[in-house]
C-alpha atoms as a PDB file:
ATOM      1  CA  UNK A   1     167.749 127.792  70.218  1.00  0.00           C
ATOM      2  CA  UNK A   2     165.626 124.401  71.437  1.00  0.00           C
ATOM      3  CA  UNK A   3     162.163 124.533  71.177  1.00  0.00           C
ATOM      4  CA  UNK A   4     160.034 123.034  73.467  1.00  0.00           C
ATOM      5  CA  UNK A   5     156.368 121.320  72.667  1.00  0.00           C
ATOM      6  CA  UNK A   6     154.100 121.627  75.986  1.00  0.00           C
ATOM      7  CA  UNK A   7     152.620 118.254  77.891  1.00  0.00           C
ATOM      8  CA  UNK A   8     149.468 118.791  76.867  1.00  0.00           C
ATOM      9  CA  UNK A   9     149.879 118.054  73.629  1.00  0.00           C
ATOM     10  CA  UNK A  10     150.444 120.055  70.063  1.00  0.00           C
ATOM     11  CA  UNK A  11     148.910 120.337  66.863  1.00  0.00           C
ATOM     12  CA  UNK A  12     149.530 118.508  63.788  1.00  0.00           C
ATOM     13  CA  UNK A  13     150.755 122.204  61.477  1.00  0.00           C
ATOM     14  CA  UNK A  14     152.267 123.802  64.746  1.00  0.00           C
ATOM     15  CA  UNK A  15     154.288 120.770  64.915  1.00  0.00           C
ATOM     16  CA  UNK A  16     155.043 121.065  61.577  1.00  0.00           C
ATOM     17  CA  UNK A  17     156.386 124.541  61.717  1.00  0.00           C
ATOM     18  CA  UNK A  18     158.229 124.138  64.864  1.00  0.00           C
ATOM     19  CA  UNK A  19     160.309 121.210  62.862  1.00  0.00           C
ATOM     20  CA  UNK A  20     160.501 123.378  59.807  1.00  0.00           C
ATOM     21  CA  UNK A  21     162.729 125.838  61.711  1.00  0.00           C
ATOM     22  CA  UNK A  22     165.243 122.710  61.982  1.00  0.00           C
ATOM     23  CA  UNK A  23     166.058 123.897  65.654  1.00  0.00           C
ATOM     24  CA  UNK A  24     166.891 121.386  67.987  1.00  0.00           C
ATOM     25  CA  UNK A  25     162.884 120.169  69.269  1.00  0.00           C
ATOM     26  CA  UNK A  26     161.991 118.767  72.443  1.00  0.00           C
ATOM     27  CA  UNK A  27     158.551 117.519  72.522  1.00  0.00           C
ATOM     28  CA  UNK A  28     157.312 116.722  76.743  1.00  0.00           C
ATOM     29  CA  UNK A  29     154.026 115.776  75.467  1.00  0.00           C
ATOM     30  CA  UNK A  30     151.768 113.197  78.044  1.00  0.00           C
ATOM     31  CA  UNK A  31     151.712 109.588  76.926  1.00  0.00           C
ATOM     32  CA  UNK A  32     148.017 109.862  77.794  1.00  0.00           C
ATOM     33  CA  UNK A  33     147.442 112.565  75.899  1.00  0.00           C
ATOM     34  CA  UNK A  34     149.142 110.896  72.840  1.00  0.00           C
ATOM     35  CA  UNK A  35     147.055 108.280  73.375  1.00  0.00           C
ATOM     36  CA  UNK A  36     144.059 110.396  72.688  1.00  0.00           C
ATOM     37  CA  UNK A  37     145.915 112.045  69.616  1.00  0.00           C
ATOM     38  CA  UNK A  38     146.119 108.625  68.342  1.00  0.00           C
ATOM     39  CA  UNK A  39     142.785 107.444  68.877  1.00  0.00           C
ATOM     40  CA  UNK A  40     141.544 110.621  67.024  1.00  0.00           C
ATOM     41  CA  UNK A  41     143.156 109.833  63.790  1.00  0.00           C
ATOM     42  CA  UNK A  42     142.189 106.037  64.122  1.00  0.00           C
ATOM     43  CA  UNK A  43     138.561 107.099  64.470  1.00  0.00           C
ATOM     44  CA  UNK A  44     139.049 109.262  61.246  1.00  0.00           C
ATOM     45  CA  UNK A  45     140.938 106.548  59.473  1.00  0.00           C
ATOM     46  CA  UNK A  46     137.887 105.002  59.861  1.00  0.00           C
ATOM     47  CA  UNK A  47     135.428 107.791  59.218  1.00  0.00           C
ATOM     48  CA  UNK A  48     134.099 108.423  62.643  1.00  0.00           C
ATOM     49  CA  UNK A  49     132.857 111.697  63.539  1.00  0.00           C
ATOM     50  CA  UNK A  50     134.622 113.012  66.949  1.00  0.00           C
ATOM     51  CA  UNK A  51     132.327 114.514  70.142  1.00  0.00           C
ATOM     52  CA  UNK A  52     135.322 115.872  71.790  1.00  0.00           C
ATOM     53  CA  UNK A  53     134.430 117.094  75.875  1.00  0.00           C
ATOM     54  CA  UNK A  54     136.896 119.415  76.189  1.00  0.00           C
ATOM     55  CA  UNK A  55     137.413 122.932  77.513  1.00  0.00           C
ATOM     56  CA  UNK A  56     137.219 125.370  75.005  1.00  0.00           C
ATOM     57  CA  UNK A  57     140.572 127.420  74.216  1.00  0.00           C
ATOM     58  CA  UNK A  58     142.890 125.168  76.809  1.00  0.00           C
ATOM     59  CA  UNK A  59     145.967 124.056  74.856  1.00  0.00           C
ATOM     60  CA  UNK A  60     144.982 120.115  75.185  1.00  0.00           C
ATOM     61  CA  UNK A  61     141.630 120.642  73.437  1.00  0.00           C
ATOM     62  CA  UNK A  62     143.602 122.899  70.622  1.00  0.00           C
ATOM     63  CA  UNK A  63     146.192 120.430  70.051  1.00  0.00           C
ATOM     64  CA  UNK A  64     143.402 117.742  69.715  1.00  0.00           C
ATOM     65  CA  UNK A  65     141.162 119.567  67.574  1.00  0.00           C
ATOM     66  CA  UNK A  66     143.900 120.037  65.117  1.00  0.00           C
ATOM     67  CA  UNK A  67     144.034 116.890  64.210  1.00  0.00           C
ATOM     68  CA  UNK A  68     140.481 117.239  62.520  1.00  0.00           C
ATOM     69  CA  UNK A  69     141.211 116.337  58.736  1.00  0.00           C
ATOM     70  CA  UNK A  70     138.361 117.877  57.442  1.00  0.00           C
ATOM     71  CA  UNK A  71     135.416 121.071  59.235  1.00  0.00           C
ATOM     72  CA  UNK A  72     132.881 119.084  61.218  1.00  0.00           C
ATOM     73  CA  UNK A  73     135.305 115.662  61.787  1.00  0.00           C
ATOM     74  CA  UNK A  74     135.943 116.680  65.332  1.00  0.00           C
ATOM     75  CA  UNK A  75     132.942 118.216  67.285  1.00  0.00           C
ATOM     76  CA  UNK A  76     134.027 120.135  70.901  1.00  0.00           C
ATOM     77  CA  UNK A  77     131.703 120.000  73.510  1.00  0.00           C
ATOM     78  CA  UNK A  78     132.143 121.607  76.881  1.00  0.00           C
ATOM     79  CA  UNK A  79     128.916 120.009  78.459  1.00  0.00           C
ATOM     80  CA  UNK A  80     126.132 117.972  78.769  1.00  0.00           C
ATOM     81  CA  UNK A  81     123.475 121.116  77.372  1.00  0.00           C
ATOM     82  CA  UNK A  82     125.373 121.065  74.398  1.00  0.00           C
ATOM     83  CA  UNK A  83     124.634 117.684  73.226  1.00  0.00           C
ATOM     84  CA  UNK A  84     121.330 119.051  71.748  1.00  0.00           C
ATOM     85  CA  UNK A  85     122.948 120.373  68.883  1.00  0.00           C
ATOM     86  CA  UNK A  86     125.406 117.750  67.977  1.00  0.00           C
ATOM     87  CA  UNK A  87     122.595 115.494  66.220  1.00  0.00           C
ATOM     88  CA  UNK A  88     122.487 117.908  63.491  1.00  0.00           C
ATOM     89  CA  UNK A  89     126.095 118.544  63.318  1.00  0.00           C
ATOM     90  CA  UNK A  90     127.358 114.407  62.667  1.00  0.00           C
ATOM     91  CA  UNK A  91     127.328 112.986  59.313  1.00  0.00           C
ATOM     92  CA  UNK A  92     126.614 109.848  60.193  1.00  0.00           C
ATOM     93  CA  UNK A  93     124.825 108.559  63.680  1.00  0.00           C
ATOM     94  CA  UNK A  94     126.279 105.334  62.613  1.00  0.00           C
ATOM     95  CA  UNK A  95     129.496 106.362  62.611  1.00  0.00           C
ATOM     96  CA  UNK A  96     130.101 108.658  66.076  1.00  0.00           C
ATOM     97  CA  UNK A  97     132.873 107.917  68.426  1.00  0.00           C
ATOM     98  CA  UNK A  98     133.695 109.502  71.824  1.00  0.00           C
ATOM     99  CA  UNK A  99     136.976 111.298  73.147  1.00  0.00           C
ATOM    100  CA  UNK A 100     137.456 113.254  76.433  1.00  0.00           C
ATOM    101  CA  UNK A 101     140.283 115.882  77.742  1.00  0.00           C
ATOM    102  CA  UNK A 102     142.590 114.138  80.011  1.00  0.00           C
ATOM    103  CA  UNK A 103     141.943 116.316  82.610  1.00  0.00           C
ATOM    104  CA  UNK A 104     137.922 116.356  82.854  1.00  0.00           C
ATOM    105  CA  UNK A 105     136.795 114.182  85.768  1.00  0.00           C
ATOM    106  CA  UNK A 106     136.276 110.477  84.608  1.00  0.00           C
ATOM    107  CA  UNK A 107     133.046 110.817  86.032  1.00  0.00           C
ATOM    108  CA  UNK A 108     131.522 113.884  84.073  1.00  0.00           C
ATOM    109  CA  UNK A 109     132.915 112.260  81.163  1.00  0.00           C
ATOM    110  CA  UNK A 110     131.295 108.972  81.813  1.00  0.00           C
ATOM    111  CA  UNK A 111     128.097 111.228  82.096  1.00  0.00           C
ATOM    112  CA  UNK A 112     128.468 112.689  78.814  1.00  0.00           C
ATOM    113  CA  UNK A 113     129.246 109.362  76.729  1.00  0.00           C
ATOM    114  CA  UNK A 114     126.090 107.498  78.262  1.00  0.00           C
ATOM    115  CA  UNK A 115     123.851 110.417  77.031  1.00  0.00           C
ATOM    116  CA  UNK A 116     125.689 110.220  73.787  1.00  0.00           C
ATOM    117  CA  UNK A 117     124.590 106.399  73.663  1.00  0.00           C
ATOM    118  CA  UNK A 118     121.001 107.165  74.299  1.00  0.00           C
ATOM    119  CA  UNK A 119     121.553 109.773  70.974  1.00  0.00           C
ATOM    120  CA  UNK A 120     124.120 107.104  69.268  1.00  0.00           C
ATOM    121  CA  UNK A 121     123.739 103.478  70.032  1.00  0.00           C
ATOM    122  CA  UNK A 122     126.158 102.405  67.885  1.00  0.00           C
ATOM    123  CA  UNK A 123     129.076 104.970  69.425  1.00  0.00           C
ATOM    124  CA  UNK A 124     132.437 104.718  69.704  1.00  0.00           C
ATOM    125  CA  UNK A 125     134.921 104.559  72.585  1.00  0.00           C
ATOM    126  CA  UNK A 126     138.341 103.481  74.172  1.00  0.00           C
ATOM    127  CA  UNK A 127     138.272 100.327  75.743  1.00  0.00           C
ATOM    128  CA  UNK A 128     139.749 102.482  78.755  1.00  0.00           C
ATOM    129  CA  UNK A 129     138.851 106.067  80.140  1.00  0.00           C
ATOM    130  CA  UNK A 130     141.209 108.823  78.393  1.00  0.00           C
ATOM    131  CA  UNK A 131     141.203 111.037  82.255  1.00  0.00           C
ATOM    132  CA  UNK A 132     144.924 111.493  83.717  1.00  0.00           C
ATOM    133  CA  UNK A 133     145.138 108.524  86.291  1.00  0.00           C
ATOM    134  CA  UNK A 134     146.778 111.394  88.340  1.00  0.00           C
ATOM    135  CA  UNK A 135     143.784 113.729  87.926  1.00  0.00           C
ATOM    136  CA  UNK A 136     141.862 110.679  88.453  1.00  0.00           C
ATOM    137  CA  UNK A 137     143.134 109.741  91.429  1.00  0.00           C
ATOM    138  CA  UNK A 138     143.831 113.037  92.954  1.00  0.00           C
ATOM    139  CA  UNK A 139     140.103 113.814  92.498  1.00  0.00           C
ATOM    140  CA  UNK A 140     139.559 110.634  94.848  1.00  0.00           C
ATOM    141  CA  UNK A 141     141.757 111.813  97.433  1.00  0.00           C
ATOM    142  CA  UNK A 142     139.638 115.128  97.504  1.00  0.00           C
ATOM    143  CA  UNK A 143     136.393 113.256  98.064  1.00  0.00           C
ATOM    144  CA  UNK A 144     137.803 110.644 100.327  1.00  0.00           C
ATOM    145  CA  UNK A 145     139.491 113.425 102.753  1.00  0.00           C
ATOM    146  CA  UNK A 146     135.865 115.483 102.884  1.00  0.00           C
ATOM    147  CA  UNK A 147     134.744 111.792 103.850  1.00  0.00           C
ATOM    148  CA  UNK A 148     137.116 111.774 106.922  1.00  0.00           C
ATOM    149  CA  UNK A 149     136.162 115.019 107.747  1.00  0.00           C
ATOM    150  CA  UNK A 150     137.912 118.132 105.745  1.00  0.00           C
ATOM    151  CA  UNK A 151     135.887 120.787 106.147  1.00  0.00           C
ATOM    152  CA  UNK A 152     138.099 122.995 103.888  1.00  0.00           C
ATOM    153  CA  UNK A 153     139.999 121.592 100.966  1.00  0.00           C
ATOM    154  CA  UNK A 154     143.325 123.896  99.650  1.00  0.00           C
ATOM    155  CA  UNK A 155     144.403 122.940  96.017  1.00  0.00           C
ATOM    156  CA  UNK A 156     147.431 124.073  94.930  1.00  0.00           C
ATOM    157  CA  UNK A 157     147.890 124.838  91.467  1.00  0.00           C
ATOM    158  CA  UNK A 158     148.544 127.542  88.612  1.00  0.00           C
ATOM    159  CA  UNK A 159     145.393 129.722  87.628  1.00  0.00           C
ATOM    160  CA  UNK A 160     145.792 128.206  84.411  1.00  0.00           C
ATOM    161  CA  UNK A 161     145.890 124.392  85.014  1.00  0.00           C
ATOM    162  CA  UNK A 162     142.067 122.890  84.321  1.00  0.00           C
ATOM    163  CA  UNK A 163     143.034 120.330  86.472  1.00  0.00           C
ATOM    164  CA  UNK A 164     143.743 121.561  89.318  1.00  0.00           C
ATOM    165  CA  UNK A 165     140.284 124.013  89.433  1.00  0.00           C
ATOM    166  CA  UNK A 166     138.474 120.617  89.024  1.00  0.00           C
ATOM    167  CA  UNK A 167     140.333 119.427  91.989  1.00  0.00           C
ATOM    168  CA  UNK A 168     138.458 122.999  93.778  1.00  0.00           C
ATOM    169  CA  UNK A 169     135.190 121.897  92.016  1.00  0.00           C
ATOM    170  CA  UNK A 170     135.608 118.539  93.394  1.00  0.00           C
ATOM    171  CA  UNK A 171     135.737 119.379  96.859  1.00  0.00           C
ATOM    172  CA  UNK A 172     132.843 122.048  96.805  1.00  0.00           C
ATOM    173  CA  UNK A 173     130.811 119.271  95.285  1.00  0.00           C
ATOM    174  CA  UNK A 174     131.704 116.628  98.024  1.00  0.00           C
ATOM    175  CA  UNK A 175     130.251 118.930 100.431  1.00  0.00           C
ATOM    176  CA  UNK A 176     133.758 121.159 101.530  1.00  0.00           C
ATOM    177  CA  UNK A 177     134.931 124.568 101.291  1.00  0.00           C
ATOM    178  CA  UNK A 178     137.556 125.139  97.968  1.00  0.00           C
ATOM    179  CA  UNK A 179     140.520 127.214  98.516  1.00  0.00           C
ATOM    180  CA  UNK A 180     142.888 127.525  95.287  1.00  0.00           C
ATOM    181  CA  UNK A 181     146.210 128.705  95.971  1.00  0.00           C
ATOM    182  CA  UNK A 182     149.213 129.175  93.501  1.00  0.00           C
ATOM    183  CA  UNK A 183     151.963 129.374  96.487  1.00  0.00           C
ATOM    184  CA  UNK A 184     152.436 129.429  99.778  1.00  0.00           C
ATOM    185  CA  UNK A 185     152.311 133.277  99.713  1.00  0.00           C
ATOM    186  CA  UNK A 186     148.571 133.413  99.187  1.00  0.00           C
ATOM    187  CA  UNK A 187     147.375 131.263 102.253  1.00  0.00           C
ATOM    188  CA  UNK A 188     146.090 133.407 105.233  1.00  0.00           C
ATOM    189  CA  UNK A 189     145.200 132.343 108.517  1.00  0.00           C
ATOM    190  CA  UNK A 190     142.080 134.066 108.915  1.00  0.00           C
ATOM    191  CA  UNK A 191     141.021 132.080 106.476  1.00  0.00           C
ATOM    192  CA  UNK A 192     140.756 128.708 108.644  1.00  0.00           C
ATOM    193  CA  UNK A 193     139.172 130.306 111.739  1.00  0.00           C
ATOM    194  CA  UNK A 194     137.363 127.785 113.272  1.00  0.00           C
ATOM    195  CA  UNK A 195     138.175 124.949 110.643  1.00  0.00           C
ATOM    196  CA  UNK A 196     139.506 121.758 112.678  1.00  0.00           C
ATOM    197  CA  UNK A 197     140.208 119.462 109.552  1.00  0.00           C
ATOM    198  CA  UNK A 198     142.180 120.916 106.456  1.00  0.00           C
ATOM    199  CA  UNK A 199     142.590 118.721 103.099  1.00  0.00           C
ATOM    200  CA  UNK A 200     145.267 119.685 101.202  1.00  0.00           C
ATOM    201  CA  UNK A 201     146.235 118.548  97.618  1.00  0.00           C
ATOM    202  CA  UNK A 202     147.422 119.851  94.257  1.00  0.00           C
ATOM    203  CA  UNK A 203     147.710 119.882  90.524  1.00  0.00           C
ATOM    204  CA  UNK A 204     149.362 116.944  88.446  1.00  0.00           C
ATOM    205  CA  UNK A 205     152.336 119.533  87.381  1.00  0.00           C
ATOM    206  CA  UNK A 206     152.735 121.343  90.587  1.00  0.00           C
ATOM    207  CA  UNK A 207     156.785 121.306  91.753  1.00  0.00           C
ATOM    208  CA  UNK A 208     156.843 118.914  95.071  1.00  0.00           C
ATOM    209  CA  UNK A 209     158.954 122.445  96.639  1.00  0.00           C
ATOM    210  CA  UNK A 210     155.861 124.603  96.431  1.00  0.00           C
ATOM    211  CA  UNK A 211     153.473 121.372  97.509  1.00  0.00           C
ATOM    212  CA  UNK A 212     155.578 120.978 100.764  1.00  0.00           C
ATOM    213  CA  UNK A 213     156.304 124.960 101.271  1.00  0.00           C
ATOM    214  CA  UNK A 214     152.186 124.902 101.946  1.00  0.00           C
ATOM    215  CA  UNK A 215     152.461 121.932 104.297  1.00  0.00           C
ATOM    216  CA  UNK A 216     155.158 123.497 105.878  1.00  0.00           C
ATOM    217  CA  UNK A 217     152.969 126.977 106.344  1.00  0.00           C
ATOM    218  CA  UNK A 218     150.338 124.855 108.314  1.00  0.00           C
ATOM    219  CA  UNK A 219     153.224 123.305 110.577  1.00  0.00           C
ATOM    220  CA  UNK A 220     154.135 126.422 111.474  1.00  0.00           C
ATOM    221  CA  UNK A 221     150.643 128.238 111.905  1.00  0.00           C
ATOM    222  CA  UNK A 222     149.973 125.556 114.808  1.00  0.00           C
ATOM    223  CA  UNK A 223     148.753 122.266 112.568  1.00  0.00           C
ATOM    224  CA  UNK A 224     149.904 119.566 114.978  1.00  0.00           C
ATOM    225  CA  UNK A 225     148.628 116.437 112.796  1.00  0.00           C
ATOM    226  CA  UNK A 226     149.248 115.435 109.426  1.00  0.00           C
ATOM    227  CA  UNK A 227     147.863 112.134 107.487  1.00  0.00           C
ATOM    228  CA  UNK A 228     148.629 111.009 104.156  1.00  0.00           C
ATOM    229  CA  UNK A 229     145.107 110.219 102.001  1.00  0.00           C
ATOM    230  CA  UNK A 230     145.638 107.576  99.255  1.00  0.00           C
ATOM    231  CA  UNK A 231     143.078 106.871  97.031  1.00  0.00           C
ATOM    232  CA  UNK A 232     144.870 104.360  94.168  1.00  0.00           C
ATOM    233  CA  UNK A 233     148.657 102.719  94.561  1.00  0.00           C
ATOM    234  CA  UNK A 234     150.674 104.590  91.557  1.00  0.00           C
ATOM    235  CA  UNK A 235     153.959 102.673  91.965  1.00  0.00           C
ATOM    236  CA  UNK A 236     153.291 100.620  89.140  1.00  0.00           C
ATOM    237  CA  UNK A 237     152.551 103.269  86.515  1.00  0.00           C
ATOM    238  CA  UNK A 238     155.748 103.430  84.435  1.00  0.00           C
ATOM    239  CA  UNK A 239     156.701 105.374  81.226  1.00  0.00           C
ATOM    240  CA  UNK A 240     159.354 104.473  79.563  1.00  0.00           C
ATOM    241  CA  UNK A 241     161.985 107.646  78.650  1.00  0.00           C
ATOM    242  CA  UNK A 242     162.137 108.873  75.138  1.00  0.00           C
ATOM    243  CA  UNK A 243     165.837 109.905  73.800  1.00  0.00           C
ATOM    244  CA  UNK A 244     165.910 113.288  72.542  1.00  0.00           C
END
């Protein structure tokens, strides 16, 4: 059998006992996301105490918190109300550093690390923001589309993807109506009566098939004019591939 390690990441024992099994082992893990794995054990290496914003119970925040070497080394917080407790939780206040979920909104996570700074001058963070550039900049497009006019924004995404209900939170924020939708077979027309302008986007895994079946529904229930809405040019992101 091959076993296969999800994107968003995996913990340091599961790992372990997936490779113990000596099955063939595929891991499809982020970059980004390994690049907040690694910043967690350099922060430990040099015994920093974690606040990790993260969603409790979502498989990237597990995965991270695994990597905690010792109770109390990585701290999960899910927002900014629960700051008020992590002063008595850190071992040091000299010695605090800063991590966020990759697919938390840069901006709520640039909220939490300036009141961490105001709590911990001397705190700790990457040089650049850990957010998905594709969450990033899909939560652009969202605001920039109620800009030009979307009075109802449709996200389409899996119940279960954190990203894509930010995307829905993002729009309802910016002032639109959020519709989340996990195919094509849950849109209804009733519910655009009297909507002129539709924004439609999607999560960072969604299949480009079930992204274009929706577009396609809205062709064919009488939408006449479509308009792409870029918010950052993403040609030049490459990864390189890993052999397996």
């Amino acid at each position: 059998a091959t076993i296969l390690l999800g994107a968003h990441g995996t913990a340091p024992n599961v790992r372990k006992s997936a490779e113990n099994l000596g099955q063939r082992l595929i891991d499809t893990v982020c970059p980004l996301v390994t690049k907040t794995h690694t910043e967690a054990v350099r922060f430990q290496n040099e015994d920093h105490t974690i606040i990790y914003f993260g969603k409790k119970g979502h498989q990237e925040a597990e995965a991270l918190l695994g990597e905690s070497r010792r109770d109390g080394d990585i701290i999960l917080v899910e927002k900014l109300e629960d700051l008020g407790e992590v002063g008595k939780k850190v071992k040091d206040p000299k010695k605090v550093a800063f991590l966020s979920q990759t697919t938390h909104p840069a901006s709520k996570a640039e909220e939490i690390k300036q009141a961490l700074l105001k709590q911990f001058p001397d705190l700790r963070y990457p040089s650049r923001t850990d957010t998905c550039y594709a969450t990033e900049n899909r939560q652009l497009a969202v605001k920039e589309m109620v800009r030009k006019g979307a009075q109802t924004v449709v996200v389409v995404g899996s119940p279960t993807s954190s990203n894509s209900h930010e995307l829905k939170n993002v729009a309802i924020e910016a002032g639109a109506k959020g519709i989340f939708v996990d195919s094509v077979n849950e849109l209804e027309a009733g519910q655009f009566a009297g909507i002129e302008i539709v924004g439609i986007t999607s999560g960072a895994s969604v299949l480009e098939k079930t992204f274009f079946e929706v577009l396609e529904w809205f062709r064919k229930n009488g939408s006449t004019t479509f308009a792409p809405v870029v918010a950052a040019d993403e040609s030049k992101v490459i990864f390189s591939p890993v052999k397996m």
